[in-house]
PDB file of N, CA and C in Angstrom:
ATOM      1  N   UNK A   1     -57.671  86.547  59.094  1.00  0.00           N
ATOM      2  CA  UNK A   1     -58.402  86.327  60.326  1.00  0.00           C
ATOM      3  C   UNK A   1     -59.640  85.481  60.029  1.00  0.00           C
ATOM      4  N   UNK A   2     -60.122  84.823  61.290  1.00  0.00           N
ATOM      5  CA  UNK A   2     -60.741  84.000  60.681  1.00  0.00           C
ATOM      6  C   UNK A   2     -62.517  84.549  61.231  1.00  0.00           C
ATOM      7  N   UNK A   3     -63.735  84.206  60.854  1.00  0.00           N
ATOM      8  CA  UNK A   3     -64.791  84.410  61.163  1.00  0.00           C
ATOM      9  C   UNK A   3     -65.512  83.723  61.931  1.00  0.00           C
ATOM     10  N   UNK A   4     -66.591  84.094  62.185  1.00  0.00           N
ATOM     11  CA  UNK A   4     -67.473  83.295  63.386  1.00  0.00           C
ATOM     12  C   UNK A   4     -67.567  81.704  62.804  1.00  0.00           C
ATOM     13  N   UNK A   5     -68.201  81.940  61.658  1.00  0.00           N
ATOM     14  CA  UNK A   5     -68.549  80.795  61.083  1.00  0.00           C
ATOM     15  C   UNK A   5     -67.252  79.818  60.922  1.00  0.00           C
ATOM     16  N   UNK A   6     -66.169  80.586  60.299  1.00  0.00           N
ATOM     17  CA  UNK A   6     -65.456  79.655  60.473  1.00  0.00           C
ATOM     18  C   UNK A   6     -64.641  79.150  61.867  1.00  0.00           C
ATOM     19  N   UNK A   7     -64.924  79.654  62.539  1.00  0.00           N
ATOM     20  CA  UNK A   7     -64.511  79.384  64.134  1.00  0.00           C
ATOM     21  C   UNK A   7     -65.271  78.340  64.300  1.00  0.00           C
ATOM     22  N   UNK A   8     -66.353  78.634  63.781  1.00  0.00           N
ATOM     23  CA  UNK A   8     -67.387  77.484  64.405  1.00  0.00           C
ATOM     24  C   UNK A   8     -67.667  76.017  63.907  1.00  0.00           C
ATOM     25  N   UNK A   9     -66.800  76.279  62.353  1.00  0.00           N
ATOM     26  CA  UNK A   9     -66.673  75.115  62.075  1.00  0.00           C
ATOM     27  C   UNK A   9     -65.383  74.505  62.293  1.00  0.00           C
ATOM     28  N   UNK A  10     -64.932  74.837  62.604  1.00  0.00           N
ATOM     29  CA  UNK A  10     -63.106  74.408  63.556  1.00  0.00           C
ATOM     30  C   UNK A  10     -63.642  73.724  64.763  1.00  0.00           C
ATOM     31  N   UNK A  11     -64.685  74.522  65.679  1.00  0.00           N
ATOM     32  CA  UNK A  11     -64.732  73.458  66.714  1.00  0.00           C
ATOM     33  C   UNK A  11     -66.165  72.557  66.799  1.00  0.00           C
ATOM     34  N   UNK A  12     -66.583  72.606  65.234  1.00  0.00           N
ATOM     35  CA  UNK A  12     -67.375  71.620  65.436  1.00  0.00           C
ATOM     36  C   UNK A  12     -66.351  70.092  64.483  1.00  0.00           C
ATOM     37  N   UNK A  13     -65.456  70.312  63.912  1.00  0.00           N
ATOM     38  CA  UNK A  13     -64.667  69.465  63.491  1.00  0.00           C
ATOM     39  C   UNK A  13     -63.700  68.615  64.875  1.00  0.00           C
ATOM     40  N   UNK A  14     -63.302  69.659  65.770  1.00  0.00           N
ATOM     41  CA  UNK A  14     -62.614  69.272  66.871  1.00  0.00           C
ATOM     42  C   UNK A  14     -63.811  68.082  67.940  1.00  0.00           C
ATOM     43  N   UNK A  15     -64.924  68.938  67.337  1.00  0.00           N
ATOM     44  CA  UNK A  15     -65.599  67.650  68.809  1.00  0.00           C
ATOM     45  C   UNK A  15     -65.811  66.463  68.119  1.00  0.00           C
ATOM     46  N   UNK A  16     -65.839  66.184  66.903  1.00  0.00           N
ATOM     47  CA  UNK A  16     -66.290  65.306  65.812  1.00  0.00           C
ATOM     48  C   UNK A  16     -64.986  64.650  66.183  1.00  0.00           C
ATOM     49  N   UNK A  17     -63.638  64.900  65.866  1.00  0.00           N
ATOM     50  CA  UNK A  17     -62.592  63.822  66.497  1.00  0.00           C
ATOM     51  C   UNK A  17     -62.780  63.655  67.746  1.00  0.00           C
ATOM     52  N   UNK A  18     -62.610  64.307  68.744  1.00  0.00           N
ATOM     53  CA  UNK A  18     -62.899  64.319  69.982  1.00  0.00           C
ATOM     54  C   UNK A  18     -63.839  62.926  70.783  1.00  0.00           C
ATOM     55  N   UNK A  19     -64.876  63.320  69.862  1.00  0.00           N
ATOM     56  CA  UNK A  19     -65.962  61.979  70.132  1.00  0.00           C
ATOM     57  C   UNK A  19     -66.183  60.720  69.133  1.00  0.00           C
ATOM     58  N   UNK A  20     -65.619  61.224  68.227  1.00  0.00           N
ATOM     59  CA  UNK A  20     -64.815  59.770  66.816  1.00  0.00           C
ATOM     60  C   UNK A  20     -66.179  59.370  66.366  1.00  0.00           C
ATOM     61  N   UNK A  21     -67.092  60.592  66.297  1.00  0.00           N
ATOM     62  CA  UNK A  21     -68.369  60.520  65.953  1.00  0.00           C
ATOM     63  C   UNK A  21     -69.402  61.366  65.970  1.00  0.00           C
ATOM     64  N   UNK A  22     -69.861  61.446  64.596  1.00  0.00           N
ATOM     65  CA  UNK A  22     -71.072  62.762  64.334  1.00  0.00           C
ATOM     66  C   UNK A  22     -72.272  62.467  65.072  1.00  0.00           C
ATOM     67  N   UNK A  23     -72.335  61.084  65.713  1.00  0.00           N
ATOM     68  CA  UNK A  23     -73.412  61.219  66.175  1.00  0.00           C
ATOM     69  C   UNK A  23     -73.645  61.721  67.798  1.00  0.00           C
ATOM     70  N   UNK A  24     -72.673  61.503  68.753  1.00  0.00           N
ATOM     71  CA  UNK A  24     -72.413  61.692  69.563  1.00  0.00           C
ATOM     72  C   UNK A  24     -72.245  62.886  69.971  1.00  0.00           C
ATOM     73  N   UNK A  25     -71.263  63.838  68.833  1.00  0.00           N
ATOM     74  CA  UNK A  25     -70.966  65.243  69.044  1.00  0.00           C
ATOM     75  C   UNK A  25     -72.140  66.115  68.249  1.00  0.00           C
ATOM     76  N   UNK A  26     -73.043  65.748  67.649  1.00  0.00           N
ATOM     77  CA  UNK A  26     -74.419  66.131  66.991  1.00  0.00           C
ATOM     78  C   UNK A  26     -75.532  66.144  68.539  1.00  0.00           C
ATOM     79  N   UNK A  27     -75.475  65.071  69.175  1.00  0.00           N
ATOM     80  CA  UNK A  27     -76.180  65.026  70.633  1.00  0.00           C
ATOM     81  C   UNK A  27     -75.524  66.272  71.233  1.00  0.00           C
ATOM     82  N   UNK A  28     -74.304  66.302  71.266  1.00  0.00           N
ATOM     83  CA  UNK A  28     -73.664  66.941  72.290  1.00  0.00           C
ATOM     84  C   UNK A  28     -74.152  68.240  72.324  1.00  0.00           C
ATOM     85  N   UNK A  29     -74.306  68.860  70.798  1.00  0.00           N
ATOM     86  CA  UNK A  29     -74.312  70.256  69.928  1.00  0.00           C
ATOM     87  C   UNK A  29     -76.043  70.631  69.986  1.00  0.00           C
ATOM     88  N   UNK A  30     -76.943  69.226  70.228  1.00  0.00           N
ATOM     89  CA  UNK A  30     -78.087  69.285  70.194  1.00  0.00           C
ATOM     90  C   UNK A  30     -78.775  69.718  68.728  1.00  0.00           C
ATOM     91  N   UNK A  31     -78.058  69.015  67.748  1.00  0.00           N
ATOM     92  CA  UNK A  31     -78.137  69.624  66.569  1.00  0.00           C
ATOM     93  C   UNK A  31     -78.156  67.975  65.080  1.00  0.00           C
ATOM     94  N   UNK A  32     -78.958  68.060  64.673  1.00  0.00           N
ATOM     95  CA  UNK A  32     -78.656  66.517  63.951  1.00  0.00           C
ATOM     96  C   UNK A  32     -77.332  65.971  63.192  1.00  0.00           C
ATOM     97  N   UNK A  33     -77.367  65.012  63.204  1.00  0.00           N
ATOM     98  CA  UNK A  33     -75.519  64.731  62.328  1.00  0.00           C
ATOM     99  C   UNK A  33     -75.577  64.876  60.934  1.00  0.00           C
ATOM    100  N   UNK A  34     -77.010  65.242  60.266  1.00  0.00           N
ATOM    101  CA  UNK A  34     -76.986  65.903  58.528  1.00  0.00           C
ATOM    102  C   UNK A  34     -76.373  67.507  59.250  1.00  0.00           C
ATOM    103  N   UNK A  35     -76.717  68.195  59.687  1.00  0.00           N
ATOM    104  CA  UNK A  35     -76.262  69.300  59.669  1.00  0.00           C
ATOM    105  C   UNK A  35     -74.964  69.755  60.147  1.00  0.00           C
ATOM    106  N   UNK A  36     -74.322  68.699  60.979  1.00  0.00           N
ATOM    107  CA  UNK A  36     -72.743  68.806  61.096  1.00  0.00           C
ATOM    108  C   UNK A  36     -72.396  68.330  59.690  1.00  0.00           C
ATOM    109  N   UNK A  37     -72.802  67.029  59.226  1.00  0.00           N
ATOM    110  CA  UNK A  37     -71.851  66.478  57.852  1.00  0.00           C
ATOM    111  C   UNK A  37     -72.114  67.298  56.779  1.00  0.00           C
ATOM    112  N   UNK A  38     -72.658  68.226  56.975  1.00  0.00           N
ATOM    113  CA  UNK A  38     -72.950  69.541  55.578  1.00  0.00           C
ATOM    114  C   UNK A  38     -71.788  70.701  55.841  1.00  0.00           C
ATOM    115  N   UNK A  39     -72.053  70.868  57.417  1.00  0.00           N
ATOM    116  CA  UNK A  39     -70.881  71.988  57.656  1.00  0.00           C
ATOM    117  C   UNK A  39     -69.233  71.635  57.403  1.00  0.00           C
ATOM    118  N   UNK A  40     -69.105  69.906  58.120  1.00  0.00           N
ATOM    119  CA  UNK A  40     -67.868  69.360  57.685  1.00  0.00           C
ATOM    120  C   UNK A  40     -67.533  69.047  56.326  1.00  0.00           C
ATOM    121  N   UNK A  41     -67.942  68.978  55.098  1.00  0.00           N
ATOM    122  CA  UNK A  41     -68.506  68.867  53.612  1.00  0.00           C
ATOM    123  C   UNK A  41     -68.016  70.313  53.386  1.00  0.00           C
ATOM    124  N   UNK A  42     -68.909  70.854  53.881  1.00  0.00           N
ATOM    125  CA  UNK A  42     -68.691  72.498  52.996  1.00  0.00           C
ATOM    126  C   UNK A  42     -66.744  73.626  53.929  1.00  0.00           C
ATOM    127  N   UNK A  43     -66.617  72.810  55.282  1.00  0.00           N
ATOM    128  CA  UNK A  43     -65.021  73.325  55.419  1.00  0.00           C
ATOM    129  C   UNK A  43     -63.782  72.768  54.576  1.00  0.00           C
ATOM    130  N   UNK A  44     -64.478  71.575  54.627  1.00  0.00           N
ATOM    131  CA  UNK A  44     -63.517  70.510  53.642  1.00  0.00           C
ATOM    132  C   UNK A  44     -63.070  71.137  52.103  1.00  0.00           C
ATOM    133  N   UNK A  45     -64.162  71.282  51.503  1.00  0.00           N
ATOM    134  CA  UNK A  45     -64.748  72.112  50.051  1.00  0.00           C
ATOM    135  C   UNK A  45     -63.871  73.368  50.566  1.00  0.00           C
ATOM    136  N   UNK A  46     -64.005  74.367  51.411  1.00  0.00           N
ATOM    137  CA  UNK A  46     -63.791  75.694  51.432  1.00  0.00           C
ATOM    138  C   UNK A  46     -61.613  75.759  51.409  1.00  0.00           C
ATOM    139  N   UNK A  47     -61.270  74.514  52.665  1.00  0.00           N
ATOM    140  CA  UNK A  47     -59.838  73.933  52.563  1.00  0.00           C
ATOM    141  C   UNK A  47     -59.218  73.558  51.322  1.00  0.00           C
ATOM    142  N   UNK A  48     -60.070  73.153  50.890  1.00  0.00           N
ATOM    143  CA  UNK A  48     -59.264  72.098  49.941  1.00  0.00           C
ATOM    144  C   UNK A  48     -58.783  70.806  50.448  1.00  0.00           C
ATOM    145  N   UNK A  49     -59.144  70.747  51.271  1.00  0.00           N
ATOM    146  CA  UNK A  49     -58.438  69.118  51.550  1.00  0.00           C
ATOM    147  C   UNK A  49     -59.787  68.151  52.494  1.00  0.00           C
ATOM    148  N   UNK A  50     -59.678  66.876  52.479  1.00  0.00           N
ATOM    149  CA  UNK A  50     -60.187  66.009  53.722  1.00  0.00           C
ATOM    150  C   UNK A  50     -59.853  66.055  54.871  1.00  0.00           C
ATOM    151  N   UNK A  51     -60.893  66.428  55.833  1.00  0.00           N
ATOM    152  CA  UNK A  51     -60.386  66.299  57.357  1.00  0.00           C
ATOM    153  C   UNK A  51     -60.550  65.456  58.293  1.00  0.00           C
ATOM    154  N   UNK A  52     -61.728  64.218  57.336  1.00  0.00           N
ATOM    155  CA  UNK A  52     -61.862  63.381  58.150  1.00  0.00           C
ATOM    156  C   UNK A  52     -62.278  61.998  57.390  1.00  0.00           C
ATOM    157  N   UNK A  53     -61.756  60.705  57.724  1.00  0.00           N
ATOM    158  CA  UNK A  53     -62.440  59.593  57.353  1.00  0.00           C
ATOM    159  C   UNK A  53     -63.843  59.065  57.488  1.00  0.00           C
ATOM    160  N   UNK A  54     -64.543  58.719  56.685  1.00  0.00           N
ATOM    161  CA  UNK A  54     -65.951  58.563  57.233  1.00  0.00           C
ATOM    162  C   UNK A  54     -66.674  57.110  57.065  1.00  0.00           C
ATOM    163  N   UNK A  55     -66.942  55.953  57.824  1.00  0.00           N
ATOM    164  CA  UNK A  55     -67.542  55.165  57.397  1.00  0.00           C
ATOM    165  C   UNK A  55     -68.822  55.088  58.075  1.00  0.00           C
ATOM    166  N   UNK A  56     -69.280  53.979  57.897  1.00  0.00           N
ATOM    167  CA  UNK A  56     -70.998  53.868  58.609  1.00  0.00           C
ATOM    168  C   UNK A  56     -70.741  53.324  59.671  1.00  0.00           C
ATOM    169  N   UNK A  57     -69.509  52.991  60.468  1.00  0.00           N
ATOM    170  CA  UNK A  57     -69.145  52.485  61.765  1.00  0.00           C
ATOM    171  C   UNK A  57     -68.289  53.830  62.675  1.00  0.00           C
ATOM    172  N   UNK A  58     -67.192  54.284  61.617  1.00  0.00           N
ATOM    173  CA  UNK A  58     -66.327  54.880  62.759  1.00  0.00           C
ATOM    174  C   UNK A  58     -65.969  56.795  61.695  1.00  0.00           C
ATOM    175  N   UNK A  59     -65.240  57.367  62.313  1.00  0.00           N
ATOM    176  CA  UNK A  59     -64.905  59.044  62.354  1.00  0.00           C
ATOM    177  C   UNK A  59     -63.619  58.820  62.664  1.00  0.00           C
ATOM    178  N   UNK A  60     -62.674  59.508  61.643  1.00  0.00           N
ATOM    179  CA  UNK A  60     -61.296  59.635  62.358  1.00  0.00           C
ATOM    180  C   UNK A  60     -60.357  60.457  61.039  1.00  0.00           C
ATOM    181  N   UNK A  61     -59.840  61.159  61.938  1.00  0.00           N
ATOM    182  CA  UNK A  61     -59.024  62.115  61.023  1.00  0.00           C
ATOM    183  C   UNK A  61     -58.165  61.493  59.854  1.00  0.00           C
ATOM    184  N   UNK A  62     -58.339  62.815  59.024  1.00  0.00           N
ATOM    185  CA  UNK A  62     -57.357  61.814  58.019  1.00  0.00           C
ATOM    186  C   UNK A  62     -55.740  62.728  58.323  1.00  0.00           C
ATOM    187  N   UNK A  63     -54.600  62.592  58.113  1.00  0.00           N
ATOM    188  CA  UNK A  63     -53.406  63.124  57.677  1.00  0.00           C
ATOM    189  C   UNK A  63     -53.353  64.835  57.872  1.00  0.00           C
ATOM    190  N   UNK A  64     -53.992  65.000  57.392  1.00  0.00           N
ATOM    191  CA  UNK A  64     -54.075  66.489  56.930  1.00  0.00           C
ATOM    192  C   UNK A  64     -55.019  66.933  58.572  1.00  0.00           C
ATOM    193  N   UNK A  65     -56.152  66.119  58.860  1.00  0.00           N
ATOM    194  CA  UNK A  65     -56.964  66.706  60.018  1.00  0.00           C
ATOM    195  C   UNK A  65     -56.072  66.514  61.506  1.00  0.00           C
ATOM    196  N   UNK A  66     -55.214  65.889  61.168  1.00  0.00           N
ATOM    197  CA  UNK A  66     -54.363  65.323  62.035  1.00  0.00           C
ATOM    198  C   UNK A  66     -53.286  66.612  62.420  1.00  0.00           C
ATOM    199  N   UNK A  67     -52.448  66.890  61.595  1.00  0.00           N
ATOM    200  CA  UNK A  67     -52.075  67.490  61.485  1.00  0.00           C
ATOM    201  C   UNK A  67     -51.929  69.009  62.143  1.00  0.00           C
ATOM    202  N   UNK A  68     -50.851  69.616  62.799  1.00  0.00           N
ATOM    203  CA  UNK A  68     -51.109  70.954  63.505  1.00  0.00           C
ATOM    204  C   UNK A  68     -50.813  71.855  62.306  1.00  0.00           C
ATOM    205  N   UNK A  69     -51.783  73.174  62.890  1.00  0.00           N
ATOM    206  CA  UNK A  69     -51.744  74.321  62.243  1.00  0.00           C
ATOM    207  C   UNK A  69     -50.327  74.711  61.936  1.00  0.00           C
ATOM    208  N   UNK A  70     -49.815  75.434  60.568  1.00  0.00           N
ATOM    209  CA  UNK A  70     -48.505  76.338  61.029  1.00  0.00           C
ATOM    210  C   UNK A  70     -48.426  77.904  61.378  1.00  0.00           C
ATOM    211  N   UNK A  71     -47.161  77.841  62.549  1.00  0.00           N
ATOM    212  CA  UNK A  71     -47.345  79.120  63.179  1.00  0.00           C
ATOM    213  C   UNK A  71     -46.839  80.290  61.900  1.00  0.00           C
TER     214      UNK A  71
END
């Protein structure tokens, strides 16, 4: 089962695709985009895998973030 925290970093990853940008979904969250890219950093780390592409222009899932859960 999963925890608050990690609930919370599930849908702060979801608005981050959603808006194809930390900065946008950091406004949204009212919260700066260092402190989403630490939380997305440290789910990534906790997964094991990349969930998202990152350049200094654009946000976008990689393969794996893409990807649906299995039931």
């Amino acid at each position: 089962m999963l925890n608050r925290s990690q609930l919370s970093d599930l849908s702060i990853f979801l608005l981050i695709v959603q808006h194809r940008s930390f900065r946008k979904a950091a406004d949204h969250l009212d919260v700066t985009v260092s402190a989403l890219s630490h939380r997305m950093k440290s789910l990534e780390e906790r997964l094991g895998v990349r969930l998202l592409n990152r350049t200094s222009r654009s946000v976008a899932p990689t393969a794996a973030g893409r990807r649906s859960p299995k039931k």
